[in-house]
Protein backbone atom coordinates (compact mmCIF):
# COMPACT_ATOMS: atom_id res chain seq x y z
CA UNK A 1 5.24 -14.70 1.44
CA UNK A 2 1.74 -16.06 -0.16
CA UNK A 3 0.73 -12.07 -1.08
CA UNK A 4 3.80 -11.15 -3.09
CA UNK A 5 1.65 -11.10 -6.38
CA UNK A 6 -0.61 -8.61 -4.82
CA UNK A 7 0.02 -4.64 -4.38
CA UNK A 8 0.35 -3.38 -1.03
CA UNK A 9 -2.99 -1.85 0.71
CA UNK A 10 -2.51 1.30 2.02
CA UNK A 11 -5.76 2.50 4.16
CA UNK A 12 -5.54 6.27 4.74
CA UNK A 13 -6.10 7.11 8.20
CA UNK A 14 -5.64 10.85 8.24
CA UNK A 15 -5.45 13.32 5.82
CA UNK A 16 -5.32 17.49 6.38
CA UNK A 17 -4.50 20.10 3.85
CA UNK A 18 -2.32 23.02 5.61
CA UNK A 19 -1.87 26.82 4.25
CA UNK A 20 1.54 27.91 5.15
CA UNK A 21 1.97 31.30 3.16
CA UNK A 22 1.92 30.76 -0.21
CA UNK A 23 2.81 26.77 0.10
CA UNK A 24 0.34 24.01 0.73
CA UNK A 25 1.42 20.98 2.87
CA UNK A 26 -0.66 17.69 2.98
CA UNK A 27 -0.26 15.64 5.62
CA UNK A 28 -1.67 12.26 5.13
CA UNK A 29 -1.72 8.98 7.71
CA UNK A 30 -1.43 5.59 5.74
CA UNK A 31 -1.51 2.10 7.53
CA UNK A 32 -0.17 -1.16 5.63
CA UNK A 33 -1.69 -4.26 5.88
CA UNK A 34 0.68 -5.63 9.08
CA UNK A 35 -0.58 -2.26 10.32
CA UNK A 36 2.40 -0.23 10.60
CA UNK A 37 0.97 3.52 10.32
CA UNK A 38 3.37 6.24 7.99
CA UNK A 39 3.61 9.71 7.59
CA UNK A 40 3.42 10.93 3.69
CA UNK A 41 4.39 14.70 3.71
C-alpha cells in the first residue's frame, strides 16, 4: 500500500451528545478513507 506513511482520515459523519441520568453518551459516525462508516460510543 502507497499510503502506509500517512495516518488514517477519519471524516466524522455524525455526532450527538445524549443525557441518560447522570451519564453522558456520545455517539459519533466516522468514515475511513475506503469509506467504511464506524460507530465510536
Amino acid at each position: 500500500m502507497e499510503d502506509q506513511d500517512r495516518p488514517m482520515r477519519h471524516e466524522e459523519l455524525f455526532s450527538r451528545a445524549i443525557r441518560a441520568g447522570k451519564r453522558t453518551y456520545f455517539f459519533d459516525v466516522k468514515e475511513t478513507r475506503n469509506e467504511e462508516r464506524y460507530l465510536t460510543i
